[in-house]
C-alpha atoms as a PDB file:
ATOM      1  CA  UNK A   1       5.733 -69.580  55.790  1.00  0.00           C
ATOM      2  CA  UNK A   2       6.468 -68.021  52.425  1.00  0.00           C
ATOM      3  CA  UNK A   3       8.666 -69.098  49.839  1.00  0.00           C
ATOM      4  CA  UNK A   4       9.631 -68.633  46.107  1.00  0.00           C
ATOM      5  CA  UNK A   5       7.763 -71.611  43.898  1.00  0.00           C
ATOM      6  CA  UNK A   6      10.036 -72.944  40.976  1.00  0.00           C
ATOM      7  CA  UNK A   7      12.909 -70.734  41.268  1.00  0.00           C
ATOM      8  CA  UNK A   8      15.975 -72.938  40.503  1.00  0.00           C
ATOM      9  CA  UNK A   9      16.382 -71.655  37.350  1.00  0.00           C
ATOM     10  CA  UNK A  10      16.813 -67.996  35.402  1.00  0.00           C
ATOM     11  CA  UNK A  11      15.855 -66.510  32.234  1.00  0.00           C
ATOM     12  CA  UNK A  12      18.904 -64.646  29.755  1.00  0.00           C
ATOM     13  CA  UNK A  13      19.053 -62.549  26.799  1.00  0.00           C
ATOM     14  CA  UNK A  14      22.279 -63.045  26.142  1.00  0.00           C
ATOM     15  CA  UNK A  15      22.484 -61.179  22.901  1.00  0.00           C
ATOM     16  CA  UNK A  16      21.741 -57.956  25.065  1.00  0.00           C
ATOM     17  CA  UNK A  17      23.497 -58.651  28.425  1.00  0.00           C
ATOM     18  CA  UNK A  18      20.785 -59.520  30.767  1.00  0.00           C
ATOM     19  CA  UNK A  19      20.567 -62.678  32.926  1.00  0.00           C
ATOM     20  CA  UNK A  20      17.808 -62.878  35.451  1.00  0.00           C
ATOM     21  CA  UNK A  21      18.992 -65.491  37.634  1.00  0.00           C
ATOM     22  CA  UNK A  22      16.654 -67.502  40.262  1.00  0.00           C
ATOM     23  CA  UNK A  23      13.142 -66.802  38.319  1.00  0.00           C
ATOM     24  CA  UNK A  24      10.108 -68.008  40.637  1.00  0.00           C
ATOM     25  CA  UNK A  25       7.129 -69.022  38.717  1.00  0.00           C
ATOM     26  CA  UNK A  26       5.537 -67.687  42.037  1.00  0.00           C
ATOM     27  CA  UNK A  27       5.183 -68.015  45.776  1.00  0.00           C
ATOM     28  CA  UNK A  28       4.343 -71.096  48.255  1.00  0.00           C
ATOM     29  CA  UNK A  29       2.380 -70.252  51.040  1.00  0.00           C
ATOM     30  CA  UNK A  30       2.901 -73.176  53.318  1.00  0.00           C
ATOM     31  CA  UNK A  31       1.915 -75.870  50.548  1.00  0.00           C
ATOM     32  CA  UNK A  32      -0.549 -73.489  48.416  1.00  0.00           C
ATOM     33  CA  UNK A  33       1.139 -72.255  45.432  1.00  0.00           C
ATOM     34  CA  UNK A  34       0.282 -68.588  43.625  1.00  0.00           C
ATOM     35  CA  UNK A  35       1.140 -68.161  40.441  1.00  0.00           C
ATOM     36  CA  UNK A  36       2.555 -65.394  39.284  1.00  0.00           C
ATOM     37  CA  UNK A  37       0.932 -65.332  35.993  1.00  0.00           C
ATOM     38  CA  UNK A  38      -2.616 -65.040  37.926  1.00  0.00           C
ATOM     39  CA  UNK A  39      -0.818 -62.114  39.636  1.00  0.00           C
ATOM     40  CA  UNK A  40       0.198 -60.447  36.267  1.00  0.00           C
ATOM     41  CA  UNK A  41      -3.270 -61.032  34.816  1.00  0.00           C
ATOM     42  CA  UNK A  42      -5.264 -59.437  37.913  1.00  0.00           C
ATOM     43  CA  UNK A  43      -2.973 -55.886  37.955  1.00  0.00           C
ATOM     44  CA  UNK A  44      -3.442 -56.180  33.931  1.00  0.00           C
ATOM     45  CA  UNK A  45      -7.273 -55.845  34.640  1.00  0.00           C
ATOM     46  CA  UNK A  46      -7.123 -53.537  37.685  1.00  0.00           C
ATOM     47  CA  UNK A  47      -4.716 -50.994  35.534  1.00  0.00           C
ATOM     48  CA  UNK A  48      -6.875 -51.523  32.146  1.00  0.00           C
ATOM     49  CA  UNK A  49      -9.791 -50.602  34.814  1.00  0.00           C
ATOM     50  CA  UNK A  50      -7.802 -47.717  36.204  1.00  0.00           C
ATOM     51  CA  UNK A  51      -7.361 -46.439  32.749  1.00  0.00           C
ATOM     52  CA  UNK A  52     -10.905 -47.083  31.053  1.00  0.00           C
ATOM     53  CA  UNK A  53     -11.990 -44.727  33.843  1.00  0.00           C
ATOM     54  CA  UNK A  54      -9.266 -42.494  33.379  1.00  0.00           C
ATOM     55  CA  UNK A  55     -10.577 -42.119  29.409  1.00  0.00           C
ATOM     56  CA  UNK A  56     -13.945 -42.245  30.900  1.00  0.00           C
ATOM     57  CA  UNK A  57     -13.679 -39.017  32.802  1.00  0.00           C
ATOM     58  CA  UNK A  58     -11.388 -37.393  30.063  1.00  0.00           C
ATOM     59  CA  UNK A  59     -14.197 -37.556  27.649  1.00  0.00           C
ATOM     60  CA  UNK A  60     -17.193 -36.105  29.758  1.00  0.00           C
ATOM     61  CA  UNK A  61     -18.439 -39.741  31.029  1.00  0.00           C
ATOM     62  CA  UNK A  62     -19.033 -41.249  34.157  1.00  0.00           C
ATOM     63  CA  UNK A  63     -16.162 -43.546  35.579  1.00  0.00           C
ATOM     64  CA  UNK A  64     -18.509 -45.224  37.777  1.00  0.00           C
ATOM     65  CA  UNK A  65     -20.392 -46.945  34.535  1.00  0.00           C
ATOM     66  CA  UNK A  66     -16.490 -48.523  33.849  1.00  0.00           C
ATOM     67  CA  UNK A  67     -16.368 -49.821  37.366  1.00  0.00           C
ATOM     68  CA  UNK A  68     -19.592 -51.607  37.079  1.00  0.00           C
ATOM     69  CA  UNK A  69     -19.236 -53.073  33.152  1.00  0.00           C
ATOM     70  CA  UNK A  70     -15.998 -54.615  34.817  1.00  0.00           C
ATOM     71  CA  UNK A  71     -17.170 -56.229  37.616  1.00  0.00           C
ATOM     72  CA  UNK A  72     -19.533 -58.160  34.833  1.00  0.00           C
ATOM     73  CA  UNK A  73     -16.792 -58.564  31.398  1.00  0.00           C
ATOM     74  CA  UNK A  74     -14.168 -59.156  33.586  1.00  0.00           C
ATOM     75  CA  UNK A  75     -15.371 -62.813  35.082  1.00  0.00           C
ATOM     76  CA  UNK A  76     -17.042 -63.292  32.020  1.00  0.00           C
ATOM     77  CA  UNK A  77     -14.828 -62.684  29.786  1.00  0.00           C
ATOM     78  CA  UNK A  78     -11.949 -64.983  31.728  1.00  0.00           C
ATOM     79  CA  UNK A  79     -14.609 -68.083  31.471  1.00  0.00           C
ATOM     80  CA  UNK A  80     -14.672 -67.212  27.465  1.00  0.00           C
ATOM     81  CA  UNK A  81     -10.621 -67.398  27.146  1.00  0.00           C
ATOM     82  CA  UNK A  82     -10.999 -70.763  29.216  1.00  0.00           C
ATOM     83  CA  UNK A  83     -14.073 -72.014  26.997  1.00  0.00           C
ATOM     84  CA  UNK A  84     -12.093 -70.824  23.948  1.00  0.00           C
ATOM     85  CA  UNK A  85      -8.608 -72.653  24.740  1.00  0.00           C
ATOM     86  CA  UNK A  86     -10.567 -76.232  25.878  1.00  0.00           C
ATOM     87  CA  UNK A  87     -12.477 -75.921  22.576  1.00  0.00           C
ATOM     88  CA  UNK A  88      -9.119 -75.929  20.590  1.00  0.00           C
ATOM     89  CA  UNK A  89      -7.835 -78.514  23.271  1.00  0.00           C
ATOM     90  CA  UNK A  90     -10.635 -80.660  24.108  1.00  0.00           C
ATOM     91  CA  UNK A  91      -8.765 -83.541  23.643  1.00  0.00           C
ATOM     92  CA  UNK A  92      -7.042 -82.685  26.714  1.00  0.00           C
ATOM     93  CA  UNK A  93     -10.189 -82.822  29.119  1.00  0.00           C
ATOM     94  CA  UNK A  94     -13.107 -84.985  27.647  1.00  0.00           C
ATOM     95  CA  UNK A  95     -11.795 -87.751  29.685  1.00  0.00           C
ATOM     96  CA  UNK A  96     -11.641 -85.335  32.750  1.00  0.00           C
ATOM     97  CA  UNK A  97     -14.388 -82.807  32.132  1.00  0.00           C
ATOM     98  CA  UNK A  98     -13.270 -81.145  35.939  1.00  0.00           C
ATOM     99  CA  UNK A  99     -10.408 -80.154  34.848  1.00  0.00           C
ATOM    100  CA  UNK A 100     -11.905 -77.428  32.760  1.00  0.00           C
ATOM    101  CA  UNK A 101     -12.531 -75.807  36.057  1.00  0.00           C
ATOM    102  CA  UNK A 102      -8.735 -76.342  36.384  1.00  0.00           C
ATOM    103  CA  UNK A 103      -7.412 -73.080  36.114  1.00  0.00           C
ATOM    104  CA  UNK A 104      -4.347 -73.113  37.624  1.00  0.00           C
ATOM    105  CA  UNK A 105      -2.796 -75.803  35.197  1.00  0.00           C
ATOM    106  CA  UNK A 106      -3.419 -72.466  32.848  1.00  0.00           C
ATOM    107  CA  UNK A 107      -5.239 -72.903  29.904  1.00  0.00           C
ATOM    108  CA  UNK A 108      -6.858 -68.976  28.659  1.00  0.00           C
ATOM    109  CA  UNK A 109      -6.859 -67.777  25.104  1.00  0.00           C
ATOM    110  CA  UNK A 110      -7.036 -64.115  24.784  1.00  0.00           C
ATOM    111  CA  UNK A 111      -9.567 -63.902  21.862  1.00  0.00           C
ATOM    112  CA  UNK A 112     -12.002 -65.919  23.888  1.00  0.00           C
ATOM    113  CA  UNK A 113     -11.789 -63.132  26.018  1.00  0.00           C
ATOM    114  CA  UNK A 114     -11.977 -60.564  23.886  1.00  0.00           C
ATOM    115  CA  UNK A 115     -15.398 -61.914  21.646  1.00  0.00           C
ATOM    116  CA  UNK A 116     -16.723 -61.762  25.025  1.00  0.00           C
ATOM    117  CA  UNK A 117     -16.165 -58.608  26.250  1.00  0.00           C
ATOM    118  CA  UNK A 118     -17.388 -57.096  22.859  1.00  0.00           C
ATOM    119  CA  UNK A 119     -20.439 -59.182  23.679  1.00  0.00           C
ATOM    120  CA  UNK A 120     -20.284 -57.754  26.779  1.00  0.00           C
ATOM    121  CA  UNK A 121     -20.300 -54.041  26.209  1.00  0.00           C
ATOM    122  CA  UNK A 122     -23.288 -54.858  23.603  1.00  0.00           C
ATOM    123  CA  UNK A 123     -25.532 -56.930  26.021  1.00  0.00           C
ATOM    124  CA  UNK A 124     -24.687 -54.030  29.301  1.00  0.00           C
ATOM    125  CA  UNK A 125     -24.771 -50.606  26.700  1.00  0.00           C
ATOM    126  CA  UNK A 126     -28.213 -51.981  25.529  1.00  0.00           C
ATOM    127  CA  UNK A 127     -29.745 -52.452  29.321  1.00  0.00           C
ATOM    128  CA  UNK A 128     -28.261 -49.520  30.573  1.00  0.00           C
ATOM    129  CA  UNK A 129     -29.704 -47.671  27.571  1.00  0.00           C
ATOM    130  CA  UNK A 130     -25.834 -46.387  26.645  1.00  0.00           C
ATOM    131  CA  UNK A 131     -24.008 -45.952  23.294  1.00  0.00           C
ATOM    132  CA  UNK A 132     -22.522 -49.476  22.909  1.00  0.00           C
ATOM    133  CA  UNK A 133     -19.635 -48.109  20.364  1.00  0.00           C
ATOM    134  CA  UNK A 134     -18.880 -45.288  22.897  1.00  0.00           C
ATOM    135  CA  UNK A 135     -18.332 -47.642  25.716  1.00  0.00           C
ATOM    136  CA  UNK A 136     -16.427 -49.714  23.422  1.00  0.00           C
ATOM    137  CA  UNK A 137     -13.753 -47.097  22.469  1.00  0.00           C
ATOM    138  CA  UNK A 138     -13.521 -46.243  26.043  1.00  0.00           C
ATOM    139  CA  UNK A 139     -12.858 -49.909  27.857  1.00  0.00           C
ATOM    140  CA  UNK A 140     -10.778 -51.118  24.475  1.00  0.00           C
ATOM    141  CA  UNK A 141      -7.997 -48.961  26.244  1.00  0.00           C
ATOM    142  CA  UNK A 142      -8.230 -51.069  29.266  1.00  0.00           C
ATOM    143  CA  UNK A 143      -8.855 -54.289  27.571  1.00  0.00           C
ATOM    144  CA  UNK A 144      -5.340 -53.190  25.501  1.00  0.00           C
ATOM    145  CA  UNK A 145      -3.454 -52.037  28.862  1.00  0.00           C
ATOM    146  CA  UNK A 146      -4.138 -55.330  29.778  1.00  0.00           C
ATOM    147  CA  UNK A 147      -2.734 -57.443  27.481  1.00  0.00           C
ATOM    148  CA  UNK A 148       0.310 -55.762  27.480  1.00  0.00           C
ATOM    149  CA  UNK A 149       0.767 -56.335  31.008  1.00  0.00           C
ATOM    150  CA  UNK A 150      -0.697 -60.034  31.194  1.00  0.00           C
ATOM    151  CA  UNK A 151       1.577 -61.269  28.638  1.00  0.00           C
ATOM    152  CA  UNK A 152       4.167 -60.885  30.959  1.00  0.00           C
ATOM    153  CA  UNK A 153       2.506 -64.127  32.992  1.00  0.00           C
ATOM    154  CA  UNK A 154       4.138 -66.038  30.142  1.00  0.00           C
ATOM    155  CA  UNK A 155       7.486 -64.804  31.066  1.00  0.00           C
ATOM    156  CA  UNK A 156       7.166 -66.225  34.484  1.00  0.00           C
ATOM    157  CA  UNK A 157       5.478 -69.619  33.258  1.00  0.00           C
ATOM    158  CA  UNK A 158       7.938 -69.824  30.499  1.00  0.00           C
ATOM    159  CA  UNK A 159       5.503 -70.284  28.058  1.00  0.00           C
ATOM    160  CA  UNK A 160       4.222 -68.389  24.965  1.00  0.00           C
ATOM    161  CA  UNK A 161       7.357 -68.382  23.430  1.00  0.00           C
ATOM    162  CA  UNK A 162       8.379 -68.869  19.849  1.00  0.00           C
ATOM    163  CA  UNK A 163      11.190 -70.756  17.640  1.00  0.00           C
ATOM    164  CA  UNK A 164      14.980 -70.531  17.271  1.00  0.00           C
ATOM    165  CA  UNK A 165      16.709 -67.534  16.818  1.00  0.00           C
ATOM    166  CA  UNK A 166      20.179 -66.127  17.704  1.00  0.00           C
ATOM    167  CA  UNK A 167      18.580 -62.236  16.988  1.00  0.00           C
ATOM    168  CA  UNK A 168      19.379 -59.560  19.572  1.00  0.00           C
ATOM    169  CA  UNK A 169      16.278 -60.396  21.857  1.00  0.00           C
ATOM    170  CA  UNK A 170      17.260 -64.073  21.867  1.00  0.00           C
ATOM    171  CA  UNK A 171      16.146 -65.925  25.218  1.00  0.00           C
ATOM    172  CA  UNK A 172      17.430 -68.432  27.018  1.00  0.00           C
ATOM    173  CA  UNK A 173      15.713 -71.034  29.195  1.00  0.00           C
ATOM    174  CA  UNK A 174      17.308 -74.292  30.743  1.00  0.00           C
ATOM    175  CA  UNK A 175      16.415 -77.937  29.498  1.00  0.00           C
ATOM    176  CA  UNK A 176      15.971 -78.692  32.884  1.00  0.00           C
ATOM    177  CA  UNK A 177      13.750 -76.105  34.167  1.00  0.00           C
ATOM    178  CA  UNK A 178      10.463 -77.748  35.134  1.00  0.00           C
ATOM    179  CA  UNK A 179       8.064 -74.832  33.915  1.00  0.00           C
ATOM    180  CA  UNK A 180       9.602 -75.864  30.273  1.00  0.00           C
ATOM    181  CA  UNK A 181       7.003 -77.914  28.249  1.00  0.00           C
ATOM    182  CA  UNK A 182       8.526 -81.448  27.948  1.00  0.00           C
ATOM    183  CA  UNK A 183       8.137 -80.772  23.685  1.00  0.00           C
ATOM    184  CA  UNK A 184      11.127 -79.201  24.220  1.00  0.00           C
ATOM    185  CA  UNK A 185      13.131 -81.847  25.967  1.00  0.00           C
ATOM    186  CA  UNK A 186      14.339 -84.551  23.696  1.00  0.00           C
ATOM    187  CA  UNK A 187      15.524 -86.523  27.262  1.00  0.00           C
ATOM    188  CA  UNK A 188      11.557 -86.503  27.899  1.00  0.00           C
ATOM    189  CA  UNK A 189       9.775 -86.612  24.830  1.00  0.00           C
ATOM    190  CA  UNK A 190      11.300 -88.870  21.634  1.00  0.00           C
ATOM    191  CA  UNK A 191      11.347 -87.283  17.801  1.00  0.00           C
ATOM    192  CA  UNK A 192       9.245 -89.697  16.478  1.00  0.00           C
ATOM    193  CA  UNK A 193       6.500 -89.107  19.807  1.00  0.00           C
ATOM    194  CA  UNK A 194       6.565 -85.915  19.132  1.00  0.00           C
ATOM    195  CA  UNK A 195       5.634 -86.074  15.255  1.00  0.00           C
ATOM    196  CA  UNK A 196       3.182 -88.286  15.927  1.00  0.00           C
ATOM    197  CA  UNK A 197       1.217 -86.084  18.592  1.00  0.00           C
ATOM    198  CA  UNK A 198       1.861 -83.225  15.841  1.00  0.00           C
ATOM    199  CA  UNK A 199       0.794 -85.401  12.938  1.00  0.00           C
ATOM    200  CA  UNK A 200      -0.681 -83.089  10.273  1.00  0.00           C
ATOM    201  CA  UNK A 201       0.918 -80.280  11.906  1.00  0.00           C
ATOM    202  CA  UNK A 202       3.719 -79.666  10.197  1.00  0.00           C
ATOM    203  CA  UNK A 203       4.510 -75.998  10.676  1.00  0.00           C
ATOM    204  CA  UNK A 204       4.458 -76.346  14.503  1.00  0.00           C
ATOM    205  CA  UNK A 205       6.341 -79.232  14.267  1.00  0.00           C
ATOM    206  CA  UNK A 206       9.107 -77.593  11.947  1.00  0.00           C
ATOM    207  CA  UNK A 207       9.246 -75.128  14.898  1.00  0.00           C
ATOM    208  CA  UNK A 208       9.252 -76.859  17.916  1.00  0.00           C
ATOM    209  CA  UNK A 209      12.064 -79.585  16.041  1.00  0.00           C
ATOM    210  CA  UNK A 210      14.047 -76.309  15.491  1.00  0.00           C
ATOM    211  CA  UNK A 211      14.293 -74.828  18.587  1.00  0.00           C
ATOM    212  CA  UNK A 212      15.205 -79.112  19.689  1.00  0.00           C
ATOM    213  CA  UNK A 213      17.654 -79.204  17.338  1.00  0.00           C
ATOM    214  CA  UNK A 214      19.491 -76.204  18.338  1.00  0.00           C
ATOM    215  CA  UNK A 215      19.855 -76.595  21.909  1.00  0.00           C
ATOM    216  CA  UNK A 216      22.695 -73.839  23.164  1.00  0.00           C
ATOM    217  CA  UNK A 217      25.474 -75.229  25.923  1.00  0.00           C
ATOM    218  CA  UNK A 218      26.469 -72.139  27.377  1.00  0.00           C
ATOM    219  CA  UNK A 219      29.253 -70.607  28.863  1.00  0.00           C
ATOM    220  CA  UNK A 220      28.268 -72.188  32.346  1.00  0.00           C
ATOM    221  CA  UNK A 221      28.389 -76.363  30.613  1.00  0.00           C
ATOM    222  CA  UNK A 222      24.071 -76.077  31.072  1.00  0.00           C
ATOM    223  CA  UNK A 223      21.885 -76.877  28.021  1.00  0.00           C
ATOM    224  CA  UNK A 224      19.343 -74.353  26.745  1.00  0.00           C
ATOM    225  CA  UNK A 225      16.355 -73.556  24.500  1.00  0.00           C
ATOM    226  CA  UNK A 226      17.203 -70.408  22.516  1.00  0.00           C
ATOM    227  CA  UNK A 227      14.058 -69.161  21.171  1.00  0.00           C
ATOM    228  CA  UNK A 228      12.343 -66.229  20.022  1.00  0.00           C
ATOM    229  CA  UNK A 229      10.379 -64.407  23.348  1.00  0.00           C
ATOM    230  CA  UNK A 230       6.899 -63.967  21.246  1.00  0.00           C
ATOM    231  CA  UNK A 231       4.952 -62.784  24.520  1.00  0.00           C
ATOM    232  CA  UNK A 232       7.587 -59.810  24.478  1.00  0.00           C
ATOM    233  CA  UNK A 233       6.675 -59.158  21.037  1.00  0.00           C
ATOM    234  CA  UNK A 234       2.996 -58.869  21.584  1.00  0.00           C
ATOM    235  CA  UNK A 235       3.288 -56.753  24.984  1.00  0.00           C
ATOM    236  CA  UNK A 236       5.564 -54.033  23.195  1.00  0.00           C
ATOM    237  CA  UNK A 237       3.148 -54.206  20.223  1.00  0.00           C
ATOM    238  CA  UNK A 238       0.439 -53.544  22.187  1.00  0.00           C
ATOM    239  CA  UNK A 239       1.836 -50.552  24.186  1.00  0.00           C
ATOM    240  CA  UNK A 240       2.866 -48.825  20.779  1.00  0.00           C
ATOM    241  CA  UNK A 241      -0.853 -49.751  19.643  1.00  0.00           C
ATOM    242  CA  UNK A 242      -2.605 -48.256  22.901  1.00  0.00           C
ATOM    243  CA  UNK A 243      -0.282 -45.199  22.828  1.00  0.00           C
ATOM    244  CA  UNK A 244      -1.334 -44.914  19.011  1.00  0.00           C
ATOM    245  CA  UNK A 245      -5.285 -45.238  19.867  1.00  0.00           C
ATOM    246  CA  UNK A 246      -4.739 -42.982  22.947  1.00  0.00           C
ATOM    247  CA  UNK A 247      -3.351 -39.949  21.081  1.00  0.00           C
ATOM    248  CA  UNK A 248      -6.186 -40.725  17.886  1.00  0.00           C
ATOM    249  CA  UNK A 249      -9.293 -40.724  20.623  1.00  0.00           C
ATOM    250  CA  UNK A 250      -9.991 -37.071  20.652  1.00  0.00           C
ATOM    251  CA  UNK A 251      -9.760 -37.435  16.488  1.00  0.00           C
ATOM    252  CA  UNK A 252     -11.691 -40.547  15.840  1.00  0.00           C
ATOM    253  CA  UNK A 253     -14.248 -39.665  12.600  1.00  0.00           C
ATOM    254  CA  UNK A 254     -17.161 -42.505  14.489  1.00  0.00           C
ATOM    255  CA  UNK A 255     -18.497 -43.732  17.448  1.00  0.00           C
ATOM    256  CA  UNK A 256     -16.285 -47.689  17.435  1.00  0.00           C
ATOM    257  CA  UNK A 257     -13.681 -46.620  15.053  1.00  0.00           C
ATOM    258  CA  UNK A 258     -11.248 -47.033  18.261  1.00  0.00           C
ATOM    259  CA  UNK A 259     -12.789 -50.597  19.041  1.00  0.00           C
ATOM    260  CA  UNK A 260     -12.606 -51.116  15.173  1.00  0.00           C
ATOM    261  CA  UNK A 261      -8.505 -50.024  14.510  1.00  0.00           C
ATOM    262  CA  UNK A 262      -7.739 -51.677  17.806  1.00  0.00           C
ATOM    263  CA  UNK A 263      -9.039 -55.389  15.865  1.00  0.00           C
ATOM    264  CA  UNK A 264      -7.319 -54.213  12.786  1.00  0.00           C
ATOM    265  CA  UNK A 265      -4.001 -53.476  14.972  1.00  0.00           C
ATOM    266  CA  UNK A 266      -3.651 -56.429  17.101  1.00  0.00           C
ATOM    267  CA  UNK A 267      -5.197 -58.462  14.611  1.00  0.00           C
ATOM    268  CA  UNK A 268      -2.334 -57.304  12.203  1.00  0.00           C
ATOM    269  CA  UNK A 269       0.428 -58.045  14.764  1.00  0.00           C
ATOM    270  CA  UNK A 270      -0.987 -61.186  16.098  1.00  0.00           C
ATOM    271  CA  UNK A 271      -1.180 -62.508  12.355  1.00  0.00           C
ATOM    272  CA  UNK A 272       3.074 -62.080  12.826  1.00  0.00           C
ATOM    273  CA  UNK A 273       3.522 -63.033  15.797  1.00  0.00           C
ATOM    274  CA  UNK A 274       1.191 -66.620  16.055  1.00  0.00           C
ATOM    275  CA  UNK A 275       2.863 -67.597  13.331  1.00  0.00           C
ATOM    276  CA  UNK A 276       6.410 -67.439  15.215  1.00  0.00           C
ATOM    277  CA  UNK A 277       4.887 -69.787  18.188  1.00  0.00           C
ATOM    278  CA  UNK A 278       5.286 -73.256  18.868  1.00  0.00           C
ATOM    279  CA  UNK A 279       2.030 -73.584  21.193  1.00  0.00           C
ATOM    280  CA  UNK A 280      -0.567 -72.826  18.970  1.00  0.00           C
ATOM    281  CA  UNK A 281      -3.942 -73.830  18.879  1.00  0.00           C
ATOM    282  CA  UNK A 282      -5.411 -75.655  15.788  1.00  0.00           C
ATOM    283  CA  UNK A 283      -8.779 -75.653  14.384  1.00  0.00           C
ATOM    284  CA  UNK A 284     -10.236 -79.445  14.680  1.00  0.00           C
ATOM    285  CA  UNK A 285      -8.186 -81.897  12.967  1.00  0.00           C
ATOM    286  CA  UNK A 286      -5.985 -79.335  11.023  1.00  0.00           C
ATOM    287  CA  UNK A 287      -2.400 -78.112  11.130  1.00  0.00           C
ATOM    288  CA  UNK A 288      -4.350 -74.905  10.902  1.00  0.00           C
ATOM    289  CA  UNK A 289      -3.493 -72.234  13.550  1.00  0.00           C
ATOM    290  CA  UNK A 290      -7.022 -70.818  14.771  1.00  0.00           C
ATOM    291  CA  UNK A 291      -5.698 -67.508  16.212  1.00  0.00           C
ATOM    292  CA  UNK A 292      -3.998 -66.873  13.368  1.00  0.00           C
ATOM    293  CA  UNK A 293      -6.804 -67.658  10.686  1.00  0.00           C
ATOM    294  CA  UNK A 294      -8.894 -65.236  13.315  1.00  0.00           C
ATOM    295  CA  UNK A 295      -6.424 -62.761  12.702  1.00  0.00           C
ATOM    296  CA  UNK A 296      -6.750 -62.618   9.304  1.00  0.00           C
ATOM    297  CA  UNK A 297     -10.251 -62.561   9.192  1.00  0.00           C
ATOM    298  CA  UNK A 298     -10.672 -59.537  11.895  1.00  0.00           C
ATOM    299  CA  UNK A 299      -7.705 -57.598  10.264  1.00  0.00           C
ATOM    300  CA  UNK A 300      -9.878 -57.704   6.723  1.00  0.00           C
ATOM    301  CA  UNK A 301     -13.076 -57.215   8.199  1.00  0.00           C
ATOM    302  CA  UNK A 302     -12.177 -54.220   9.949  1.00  0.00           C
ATOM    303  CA  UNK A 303     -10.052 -52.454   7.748  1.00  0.00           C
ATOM    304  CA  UNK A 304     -13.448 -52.908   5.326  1.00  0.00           C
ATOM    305  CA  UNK A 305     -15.643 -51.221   8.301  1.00  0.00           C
ATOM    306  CA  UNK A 306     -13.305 -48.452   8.898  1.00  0.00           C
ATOM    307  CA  UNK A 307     -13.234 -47.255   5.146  1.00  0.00           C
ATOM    308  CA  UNK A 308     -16.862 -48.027   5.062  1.00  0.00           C
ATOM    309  CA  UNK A 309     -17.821 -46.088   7.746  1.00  0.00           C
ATOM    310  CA  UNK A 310     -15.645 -43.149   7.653  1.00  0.00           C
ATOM    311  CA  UNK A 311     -17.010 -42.873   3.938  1.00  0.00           C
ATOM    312  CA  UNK A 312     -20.485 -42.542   5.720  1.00  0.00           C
ATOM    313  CA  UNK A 313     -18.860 -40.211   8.253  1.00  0.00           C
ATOM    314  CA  UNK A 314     -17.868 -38.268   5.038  1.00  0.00           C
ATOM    315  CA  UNK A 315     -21.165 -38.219   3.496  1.00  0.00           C
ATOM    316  CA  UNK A 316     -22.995 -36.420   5.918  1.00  0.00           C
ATOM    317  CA  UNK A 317     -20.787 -33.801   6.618  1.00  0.00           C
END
């Protein structure tokens, strides 16, 4: 028998008119749950994969080479978002090293992914005696297509989200819904609890204590969070950014210039947007937010490649 898993409660944007009542988290089939952010993920990679072979054949390749990276980065690369998060989390499982095996308490960071795949289309362009940096513009399409579909797994775990706000994409989640994190429940989880499991993290803390501090009783007598939807931001940030690369392929000056403004891009808004969350990862015994130092680092890096190598590109012509 098949039923809807977690689906007492809804998800609003009130500031724009839209209440989604009954949201499932996913489906029970008999007593096995499916998530539906394992759903999301899988169509992100089967459309990034529909796409990288789409580019593939648009630019004189063979789609077939696409289909076979995949069936390699993609496995590999989920194990390096899982190795990634438990690094920044360890905490969490070096009493109960199984659980990193664990994946459907969630758990994946996408740059662990993503330093793999680059690996990736290094280590499978050099044995299949390819261009690594054309294979690289081609599958960053996909690898972008799906990120902009996967982050919608964090709308249906109600996760990923960021601080207060009362701005026009404000969203609404109930105290009681029990996909919220307990952070967010002051019933659950005391003030002074909480600052001590954030202790020398006070930026997250500042966050998470706002969004606790201005819990909304709506119209209906329920208490909610009212925060800012930060997995939103990213998927619309990366559409505009694939559409952008897209349209630049045919125009690109080098070989990995795409791969190279796609870092500089997502870095860039991922710089914005980590710093809006309140369930960021920190760099051992720091309030420092890893992704967001990472950010930095890739958006500088590869805005000094790009001007370096398109002066090369320059040179010889």
């Amino acid at each position: 028998m098949i039923t809807w898993w977690n689906n007492e409660y809804g998800i609003d944007f009130p500031n724009i008119g839209i209440y989604l009542k009954n949201v499932p988290r996913g489906i029970l089939i008999g007593d096995f749950a499916i998530a539906f952010y394992g759903v999301v993920i899988a169509l992100g990679m089967i459309g990034g994969l529909l796409l990288a072979r789409w580019q593939a054949k648009r630019s004189g390749q063979n789609p077939d080479d696409y289909t076979d990276f995949a069936l390699i980065a993609i496995p590999c690369s989920v194990a390096g978002a899982r190795l990634y998060s438990v690094a920044f989390e360890w905490k969490d499982y070096k009493d109960d090293l199984l659980q990193i095996f664990n994946l459907r308490n969630g758990g994946l960071a996408i740059y662990g992914g993503v330093i793999v795949a680059f690996a990736c289309v290094f280590i499978y362009s050099k044995v299949k005696k390819k261009s690594p940096f054309v294979m690289l513009d081609t599958g960053i399409l996909g690898l972008i297509l799906g990120q902009v579909v996967g982050r919608w797994g964090n709308f249906f775990n109600r996760e990923a989200f960021g601080k207060y706000t009362n701005s026009l994409m404000a969203m609404r989640i109930n105290v009681e819904d029990p996909c919220l994190n307990a952070y967010f429940k002051p019933s659950v989880i005391s003030d002074a609890s909480l600052a001590e499991i954030y202790a020398g993290k006070a930026g997250a803390l500042a966050n998470i204590m706002e969004v606790r501090n201005n819990l909304i009783t709506a119209s209906d007598n329920l208490i909610y969070v009212q925060v800012q939807p930060t997995f939103l931001y990213e998927s619309l940030w990366n559409l505009i950014l694939l559409i952008i690369l897209i349209i630049y392929w045919p125009h690109k000056r080098f070989d990995g210039e795409i791969g190279l403004l796609y870092l500089f891009g997502y870095g860039l808004g991922r710089l914005w947007i980590e710093g809006l969350r309140t369930d960021q990862l920190f760099l051992w015994n720091t309030g420092i937010a890893v992704s967001q130092l990472l950010s930095g680092i890739l958006v500088v890096a590869a805005a000094v490649m790009i001007i370096v190598f398109r002066l090369k590109h320059r040179n010889k012509v």
